[in-house]
C-alpha atoms as a PDB file:
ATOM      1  CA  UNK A   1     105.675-126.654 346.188  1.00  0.00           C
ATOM      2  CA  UNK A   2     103.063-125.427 343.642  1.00  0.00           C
ATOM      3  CA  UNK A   3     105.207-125.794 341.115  1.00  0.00           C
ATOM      4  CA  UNK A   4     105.771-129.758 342.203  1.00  0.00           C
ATOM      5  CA  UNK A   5     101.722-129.982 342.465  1.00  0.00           C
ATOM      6  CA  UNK A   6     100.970-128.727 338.614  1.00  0.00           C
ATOM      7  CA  UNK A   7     104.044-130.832 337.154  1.00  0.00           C
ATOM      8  CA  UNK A   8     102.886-134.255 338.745  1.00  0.00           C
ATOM      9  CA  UNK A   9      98.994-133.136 337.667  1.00  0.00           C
ATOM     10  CA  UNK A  10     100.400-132.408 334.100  1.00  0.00           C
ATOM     11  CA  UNK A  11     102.297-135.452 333.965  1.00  0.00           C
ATOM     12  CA  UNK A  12      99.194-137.957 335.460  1.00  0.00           C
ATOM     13  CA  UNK A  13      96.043-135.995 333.595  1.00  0.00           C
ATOM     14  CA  UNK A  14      97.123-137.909 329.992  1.00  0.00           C
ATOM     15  CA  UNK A  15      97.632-141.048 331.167  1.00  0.00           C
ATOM     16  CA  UNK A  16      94.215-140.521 333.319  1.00  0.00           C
ATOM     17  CA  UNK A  17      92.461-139.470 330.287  1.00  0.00           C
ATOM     18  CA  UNK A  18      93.616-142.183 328.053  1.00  0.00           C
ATOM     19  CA  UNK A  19      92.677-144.666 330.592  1.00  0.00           C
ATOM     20  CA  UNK A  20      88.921-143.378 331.278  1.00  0.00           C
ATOM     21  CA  UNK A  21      88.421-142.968 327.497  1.00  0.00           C
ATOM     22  CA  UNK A  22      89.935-146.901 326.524  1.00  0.00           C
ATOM     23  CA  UNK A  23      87.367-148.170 329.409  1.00  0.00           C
ATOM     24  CA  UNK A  24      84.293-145.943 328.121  1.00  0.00           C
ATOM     25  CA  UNK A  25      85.021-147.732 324.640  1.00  0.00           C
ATOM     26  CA  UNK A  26      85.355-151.616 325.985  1.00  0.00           C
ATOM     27  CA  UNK A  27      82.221-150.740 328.106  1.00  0.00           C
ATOM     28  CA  UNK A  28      80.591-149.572 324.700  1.00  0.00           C
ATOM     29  CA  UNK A  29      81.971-152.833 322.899  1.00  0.00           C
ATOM     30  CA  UNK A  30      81.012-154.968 325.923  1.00  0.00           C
ATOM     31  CA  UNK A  31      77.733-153.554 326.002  1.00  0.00           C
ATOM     32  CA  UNK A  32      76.711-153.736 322.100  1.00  0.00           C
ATOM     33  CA  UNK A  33      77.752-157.492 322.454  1.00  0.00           C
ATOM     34  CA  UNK A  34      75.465-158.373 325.507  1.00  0.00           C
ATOM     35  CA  UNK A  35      72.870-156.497 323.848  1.00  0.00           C
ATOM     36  CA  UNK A  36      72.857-158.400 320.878  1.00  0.00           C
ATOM     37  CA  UNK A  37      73.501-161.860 322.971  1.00  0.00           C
ATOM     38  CA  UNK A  38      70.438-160.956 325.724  1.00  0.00           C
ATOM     39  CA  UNK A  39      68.047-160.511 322.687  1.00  0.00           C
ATOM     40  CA  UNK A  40      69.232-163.750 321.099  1.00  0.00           C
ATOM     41  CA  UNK A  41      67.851-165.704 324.220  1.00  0.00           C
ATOM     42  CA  UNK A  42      71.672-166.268 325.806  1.00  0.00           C
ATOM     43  CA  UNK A  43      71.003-165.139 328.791  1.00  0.00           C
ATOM     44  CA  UNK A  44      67.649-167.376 329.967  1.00  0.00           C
ATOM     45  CA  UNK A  45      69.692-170.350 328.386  1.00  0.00           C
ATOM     46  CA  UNK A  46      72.868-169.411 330.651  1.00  0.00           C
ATOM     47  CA  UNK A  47      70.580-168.473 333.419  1.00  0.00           C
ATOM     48  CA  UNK A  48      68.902-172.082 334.093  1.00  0.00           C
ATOM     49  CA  UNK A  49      72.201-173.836 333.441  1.00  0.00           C
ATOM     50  CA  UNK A  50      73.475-171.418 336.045  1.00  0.00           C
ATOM     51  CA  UNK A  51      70.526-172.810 338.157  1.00  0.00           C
ATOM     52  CA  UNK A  52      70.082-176.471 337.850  1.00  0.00           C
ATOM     53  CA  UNK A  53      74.712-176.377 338.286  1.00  0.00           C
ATOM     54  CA  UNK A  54      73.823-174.570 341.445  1.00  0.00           C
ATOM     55  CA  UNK A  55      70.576-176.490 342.819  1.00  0.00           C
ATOM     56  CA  UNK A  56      72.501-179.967 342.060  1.00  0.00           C
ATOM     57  CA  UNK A  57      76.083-178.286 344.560  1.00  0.00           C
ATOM     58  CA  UNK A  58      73.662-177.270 346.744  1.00  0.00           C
ATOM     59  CA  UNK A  59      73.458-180.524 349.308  1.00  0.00           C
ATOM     60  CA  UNK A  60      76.702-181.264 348.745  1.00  0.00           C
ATOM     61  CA  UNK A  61      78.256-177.599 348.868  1.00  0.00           C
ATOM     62  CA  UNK A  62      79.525-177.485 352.714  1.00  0.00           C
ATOM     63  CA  UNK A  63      80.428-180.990 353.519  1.00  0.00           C
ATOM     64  CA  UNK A  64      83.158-180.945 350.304  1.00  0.00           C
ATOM     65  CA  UNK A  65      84.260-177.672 350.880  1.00  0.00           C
ATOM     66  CA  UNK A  66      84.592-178.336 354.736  1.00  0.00           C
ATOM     67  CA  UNK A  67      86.277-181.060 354.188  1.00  0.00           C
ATOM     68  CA  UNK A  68      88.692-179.297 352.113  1.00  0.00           C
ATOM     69  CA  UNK A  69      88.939-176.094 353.333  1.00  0.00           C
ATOM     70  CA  UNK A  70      88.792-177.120 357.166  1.00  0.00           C
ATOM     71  CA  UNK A  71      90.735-180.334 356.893  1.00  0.00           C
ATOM     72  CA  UNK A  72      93.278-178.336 355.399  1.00  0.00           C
ATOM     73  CA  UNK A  73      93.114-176.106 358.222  1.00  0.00           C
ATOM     74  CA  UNK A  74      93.563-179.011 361.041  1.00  0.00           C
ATOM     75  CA  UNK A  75      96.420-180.517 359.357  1.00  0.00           C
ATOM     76  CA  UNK A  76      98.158-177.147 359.249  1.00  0.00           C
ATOM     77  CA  UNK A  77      97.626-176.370 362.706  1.00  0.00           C
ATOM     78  CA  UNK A  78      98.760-180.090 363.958  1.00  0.00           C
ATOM     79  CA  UNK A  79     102.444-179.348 361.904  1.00  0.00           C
ATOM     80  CA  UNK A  80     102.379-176.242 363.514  1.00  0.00           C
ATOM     81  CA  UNK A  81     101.839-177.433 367.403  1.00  0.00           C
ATOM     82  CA  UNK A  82     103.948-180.209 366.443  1.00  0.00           C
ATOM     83  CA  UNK A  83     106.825-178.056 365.658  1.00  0.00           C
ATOM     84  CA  UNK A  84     106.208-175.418 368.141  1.00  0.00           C
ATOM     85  CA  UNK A  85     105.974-178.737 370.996  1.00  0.00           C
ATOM     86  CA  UNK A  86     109.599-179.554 369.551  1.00  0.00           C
ATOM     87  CA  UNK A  87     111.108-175.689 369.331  1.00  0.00           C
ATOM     88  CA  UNK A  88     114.158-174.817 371.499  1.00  0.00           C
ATOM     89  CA  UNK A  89     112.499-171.470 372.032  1.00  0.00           C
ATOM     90  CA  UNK A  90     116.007-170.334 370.259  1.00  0.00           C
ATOM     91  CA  UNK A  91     115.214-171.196 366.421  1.00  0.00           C
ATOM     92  CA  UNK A  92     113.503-168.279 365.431  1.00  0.00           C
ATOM     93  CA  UNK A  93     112.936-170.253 361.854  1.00  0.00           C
ATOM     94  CA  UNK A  94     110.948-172.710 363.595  1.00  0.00           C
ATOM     95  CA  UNK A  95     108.598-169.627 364.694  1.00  0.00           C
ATOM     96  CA  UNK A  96     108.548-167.847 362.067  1.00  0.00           C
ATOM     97  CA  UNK A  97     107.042-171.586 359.798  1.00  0.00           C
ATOM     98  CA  UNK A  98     104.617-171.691 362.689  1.00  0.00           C
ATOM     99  CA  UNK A  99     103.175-168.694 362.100  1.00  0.00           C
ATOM    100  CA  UNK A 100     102.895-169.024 358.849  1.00  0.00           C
ATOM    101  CA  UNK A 101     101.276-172.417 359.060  1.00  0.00           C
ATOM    102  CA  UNK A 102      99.087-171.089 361.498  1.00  0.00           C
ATOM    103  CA  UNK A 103      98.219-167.889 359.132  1.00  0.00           C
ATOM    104  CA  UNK A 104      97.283-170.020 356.500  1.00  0.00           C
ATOM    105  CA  UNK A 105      94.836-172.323 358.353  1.00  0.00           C
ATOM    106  CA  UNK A 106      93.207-168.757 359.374  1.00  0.00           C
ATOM    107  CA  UNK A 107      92.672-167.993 355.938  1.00  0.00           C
ATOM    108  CA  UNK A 108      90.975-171.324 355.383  1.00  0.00           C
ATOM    109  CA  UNK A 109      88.673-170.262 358.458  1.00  0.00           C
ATOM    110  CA  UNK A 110      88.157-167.194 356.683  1.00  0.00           C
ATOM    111  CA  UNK A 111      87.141-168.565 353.321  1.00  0.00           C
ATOM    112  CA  UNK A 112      85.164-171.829 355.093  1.00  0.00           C
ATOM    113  CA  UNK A 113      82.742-168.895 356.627  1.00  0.00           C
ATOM    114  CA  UNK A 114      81.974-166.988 353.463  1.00  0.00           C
ATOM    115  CA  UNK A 115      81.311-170.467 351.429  1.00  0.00           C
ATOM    116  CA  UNK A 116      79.211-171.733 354.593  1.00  0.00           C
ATOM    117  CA  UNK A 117      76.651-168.927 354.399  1.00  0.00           C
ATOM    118  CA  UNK A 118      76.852-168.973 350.547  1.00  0.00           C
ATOM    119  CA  UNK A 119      75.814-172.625 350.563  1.00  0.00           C
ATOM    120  CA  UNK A 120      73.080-171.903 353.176  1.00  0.00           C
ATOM    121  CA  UNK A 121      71.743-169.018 351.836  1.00  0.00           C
ATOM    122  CA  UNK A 122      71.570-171.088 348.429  1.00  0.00           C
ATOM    123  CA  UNK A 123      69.951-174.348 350.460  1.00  0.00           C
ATOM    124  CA  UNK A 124      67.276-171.673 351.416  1.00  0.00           C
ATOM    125  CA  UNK A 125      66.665-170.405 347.956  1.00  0.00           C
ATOM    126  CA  UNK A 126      66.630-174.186 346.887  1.00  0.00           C
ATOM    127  CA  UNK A 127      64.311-175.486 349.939  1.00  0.00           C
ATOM    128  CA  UNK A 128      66.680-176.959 351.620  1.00  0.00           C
ATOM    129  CA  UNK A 129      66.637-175.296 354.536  1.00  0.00           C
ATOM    130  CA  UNK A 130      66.074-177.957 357.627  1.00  0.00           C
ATOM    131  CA  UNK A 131      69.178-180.294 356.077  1.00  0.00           C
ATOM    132  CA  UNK A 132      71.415-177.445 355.559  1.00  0.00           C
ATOM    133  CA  UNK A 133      70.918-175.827 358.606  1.00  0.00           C
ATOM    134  CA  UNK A 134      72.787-178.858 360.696  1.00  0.00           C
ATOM    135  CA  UNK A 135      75.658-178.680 358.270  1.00  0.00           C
ATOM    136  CA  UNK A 136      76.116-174.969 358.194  1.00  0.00           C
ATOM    137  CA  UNK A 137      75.968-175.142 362.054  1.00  0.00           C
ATOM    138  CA  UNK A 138      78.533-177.905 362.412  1.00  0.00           C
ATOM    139  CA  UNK A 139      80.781-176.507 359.813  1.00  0.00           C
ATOM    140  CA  UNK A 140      80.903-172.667 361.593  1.00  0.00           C
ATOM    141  CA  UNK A 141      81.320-175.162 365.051  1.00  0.00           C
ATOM    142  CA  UNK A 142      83.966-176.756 363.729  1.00  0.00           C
ATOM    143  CA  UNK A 143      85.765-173.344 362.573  1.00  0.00           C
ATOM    144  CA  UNK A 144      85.247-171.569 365.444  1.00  0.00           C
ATOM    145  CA  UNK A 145      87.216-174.345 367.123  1.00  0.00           C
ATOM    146  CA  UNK A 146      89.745-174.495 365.064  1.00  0.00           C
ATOM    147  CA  UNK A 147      90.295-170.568 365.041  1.00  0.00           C
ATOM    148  CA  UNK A 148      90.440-170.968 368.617  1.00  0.00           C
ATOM    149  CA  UNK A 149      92.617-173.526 368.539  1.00  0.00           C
ATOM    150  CA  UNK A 150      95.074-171.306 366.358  1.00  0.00           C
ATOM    151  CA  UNK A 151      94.896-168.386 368.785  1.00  0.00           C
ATOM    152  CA  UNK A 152      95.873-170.577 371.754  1.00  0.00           C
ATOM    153  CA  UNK A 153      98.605-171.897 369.750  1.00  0.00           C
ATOM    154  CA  UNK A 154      99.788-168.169 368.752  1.00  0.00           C
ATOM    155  CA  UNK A 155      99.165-166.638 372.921  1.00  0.00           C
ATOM    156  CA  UNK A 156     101.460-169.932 373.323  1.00  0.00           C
ATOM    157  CA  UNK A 157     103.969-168.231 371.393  1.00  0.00           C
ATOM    158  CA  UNK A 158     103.721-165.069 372.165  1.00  0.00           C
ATOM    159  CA  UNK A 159     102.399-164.563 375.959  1.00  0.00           C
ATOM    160  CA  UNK A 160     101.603-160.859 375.837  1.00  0.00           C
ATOM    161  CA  UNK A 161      98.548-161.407 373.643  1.00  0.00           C
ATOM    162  CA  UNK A 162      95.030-161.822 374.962  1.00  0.00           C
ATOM    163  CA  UNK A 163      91.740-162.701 373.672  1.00  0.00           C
ATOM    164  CA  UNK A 164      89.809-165.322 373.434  1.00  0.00           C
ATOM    165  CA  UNK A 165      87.469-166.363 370.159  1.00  0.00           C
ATOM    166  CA  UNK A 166      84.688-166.832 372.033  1.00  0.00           C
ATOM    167  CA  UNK A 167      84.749-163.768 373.657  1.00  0.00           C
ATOM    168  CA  UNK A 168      82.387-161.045 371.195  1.00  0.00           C
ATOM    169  CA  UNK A 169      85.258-158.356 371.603  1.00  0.00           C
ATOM    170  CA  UNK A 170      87.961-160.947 370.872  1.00  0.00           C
ATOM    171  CA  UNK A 171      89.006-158.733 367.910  1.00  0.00           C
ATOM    172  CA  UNK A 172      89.402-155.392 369.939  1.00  0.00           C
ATOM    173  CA  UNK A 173      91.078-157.732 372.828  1.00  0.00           C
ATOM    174  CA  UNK A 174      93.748-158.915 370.467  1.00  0.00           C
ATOM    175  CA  UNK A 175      94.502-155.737 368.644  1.00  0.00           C
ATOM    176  CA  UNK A 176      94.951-153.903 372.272  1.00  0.00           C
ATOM    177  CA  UNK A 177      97.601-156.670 373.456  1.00  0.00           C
ATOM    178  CA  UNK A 178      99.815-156.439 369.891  1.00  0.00           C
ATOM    179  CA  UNK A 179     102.816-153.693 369.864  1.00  0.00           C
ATOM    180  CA  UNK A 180     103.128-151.478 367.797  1.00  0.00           C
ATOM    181  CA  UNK A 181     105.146-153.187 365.003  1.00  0.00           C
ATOM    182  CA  UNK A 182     102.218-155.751 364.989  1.00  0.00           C
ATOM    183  CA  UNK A 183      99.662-152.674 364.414  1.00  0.00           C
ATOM    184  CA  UNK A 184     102.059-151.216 362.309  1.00  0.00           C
ATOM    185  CA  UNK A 185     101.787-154.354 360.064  1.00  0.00           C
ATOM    186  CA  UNK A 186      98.101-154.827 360.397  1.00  0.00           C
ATOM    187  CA  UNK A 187      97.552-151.474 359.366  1.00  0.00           C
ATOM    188  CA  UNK A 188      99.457-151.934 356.138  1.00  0.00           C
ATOM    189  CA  UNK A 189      97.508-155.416 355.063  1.00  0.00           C
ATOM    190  CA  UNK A 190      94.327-153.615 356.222  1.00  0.00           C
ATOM    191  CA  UNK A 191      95.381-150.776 353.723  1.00  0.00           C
ATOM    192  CA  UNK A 192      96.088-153.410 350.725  1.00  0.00           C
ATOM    193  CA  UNK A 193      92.674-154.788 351.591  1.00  0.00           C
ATOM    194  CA  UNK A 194      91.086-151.744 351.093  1.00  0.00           C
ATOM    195  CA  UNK A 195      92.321-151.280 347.808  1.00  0.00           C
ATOM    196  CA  UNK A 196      91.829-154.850 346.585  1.00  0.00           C
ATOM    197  CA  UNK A 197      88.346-153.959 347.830  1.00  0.00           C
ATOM    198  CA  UNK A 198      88.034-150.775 345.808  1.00  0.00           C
ATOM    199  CA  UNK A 199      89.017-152.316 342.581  1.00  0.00           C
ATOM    200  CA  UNK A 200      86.925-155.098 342.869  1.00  0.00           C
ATOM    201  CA  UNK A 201      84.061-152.909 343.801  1.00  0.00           C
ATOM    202  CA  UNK A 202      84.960-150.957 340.610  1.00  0.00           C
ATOM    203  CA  UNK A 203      85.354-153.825 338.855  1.00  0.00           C
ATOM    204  CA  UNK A 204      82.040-155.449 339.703  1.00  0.00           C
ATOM    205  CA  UNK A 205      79.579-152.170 338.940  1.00  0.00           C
ATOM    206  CA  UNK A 206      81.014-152.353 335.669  1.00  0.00           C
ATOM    207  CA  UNK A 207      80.829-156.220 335.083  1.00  0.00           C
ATOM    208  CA  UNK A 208      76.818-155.633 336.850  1.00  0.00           C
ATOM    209  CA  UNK A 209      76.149-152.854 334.773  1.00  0.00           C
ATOM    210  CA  UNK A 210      77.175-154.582 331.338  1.00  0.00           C
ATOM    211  CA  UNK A 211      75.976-158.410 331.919  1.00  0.00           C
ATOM    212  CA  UNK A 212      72.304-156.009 333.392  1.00  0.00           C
ATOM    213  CA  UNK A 213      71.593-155.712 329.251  1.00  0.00           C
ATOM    214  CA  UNK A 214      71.939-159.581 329.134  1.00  0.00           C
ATOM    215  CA  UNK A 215      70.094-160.950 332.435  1.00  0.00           C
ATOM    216  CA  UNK A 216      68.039-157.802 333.080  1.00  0.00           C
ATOM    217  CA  UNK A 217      68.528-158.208 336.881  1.00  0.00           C
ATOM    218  CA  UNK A 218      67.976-154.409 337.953  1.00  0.00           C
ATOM    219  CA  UNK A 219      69.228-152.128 340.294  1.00  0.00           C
ATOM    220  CA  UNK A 220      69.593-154.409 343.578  1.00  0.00           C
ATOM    221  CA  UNK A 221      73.122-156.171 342.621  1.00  0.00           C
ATOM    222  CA  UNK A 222      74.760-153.009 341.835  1.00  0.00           C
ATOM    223  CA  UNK A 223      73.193-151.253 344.689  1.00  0.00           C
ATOM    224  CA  UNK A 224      74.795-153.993 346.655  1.00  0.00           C
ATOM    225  CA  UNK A 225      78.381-153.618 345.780  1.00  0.00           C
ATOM    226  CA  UNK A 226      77.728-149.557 345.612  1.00  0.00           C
ATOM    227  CA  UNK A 227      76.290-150.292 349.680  1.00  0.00           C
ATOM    228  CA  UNK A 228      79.756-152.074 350.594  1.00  0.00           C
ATOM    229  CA  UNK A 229      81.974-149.761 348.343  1.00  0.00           C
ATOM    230  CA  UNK A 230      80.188-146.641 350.207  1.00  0.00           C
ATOM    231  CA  UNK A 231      80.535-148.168 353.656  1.00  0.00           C
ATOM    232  CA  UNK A 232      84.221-149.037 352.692  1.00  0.00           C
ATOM    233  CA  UNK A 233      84.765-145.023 351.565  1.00  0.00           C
ATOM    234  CA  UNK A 234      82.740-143.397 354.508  1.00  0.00           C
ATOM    235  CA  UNK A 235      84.425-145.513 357.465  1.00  0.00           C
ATOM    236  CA  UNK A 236      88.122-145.253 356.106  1.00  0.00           C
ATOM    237  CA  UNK A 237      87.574-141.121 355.555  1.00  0.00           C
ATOM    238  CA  UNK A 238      85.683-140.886 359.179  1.00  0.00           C
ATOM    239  CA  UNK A 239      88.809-143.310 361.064  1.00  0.00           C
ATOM    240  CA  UNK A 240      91.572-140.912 359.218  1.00  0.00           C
ATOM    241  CA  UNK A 241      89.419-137.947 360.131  1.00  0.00           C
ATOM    242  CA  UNK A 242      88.939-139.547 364.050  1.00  0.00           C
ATOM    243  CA  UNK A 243      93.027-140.487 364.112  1.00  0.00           C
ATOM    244  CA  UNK A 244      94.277-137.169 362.724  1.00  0.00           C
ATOM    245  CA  UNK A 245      92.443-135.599 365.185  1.00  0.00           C
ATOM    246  CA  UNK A 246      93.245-137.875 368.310  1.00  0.00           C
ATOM    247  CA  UNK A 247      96.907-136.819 366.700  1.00  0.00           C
ATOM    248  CA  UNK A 248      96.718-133.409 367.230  1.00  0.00           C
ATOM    249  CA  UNK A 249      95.541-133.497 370.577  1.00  0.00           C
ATOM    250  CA  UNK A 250      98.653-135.757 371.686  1.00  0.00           C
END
């Protein structure tokens, strides 16, 4: 067994240290270049192009992307409750292109709430608040209704599940009423989130770190991403600590 451990550290320290030292030089490179192009005046030129691009999106920001993102979403649920209104309750290909229709149009959801409070939050910066604030609530209406919509659909297909989107524990609800292949499987994409999450994290402090000698924004971006990246460490280690545990006493 020891023997295993120091021939697969032996084998990965190289590699390790080949990587760390080919980053520390393109972070050197990277850096000496936004050096040079922040004292040049690149980055105030950049910045209020950056600023008048996003101040001109701004009004028009939710209502495109809703209607992309959300009408998306209702035309995938419709061929989904069209099909599942026509299933034999035999063709298990029929289910299986429902529920990935009706995965999809979730995703939409998903990415329709992050670019409604990036919009508002911008319409705020911008002084647009009063405007805004009707669209952003009738876009996160018209989500939540959809996502609702979507769950019916799936408790349609598959009885045993509960929850309800309204409902504030909807999440708990709905992971309490899936079996445990369907944990099994949520586990796994939560687990490939997680690492996504750490490398973009990563990836991020870095890019913040570097374009800092350009823009000179200080500390509160990267404290940011190091507040979600430390939150993301702290609550997977304390949920394997809490399951290992609740393990052992089975």
């Amino acid at each position: 067994m020891s023997d295993n451990v120091k021939r697969d550290n032996r084998r990965a320290l190289p590699k390790y240290l080949l990587t760390i030292l080919l980053c520390g030089l393109l972070g050197g490179v990277l850096g000496f270049f936004t050096g040079v192009a922040g004292a040049a005046g690149v980055a105030e030129t950049v910045r209020q192009a950056l600023d008048r691009a996003l101040e001109a999106s701004v009004p028009w920001g939710i209502v495109i992307s809703a209607v992309i993102l959300l009408g998306t979403g209702w035309y995938l649920y419709a061929a989904a409750k069209r099909r599942c209104d026509a299933w034999d309750g035999e063709d298990e290909d029929t289910m299986d292109a429902v529920e990935q229709q009706l995965g999809w149009a979730l995703l939409l959801t998903g990415l329709m709430i992050v670019l409604d409070f990036f919009f508002f939050a911008a319409s705020i910066v911008y002084g647009r608040f009063l405007p805004d604030l009707v669209l952003f609530l009738a876009s996160v209406v018209v989500l939540i209704v959809l996502q609702q919509k979507v769950v019916d659909l799936e408790r349609r297909l598959n009885p045993e599940k509960r929850g309800s989107v309204y409902d504030m524990k909807f999440q708990k609800t709905w992971m309490d009423s899936c079996d445990e292949a369907e944990r099994a499987q949520i586990g796994q994409a939560c687990y490939r989130a997680y690492m996504v999450g750490t490398k973009v994290c990563t990836f991020l402090w870095v890019a913040l770190l570097i374009l800092n000698f350009v823009f000179d924004f200080g500390m509160l971006p990267i404290a940011a991403v190091l507040v979600v990246w430390g939150v993301m460490q702290t609550v997977c280690a304390l949920e394997c600590i809490r399951l290992s545990k609740r393990k052992g006493e089975m």
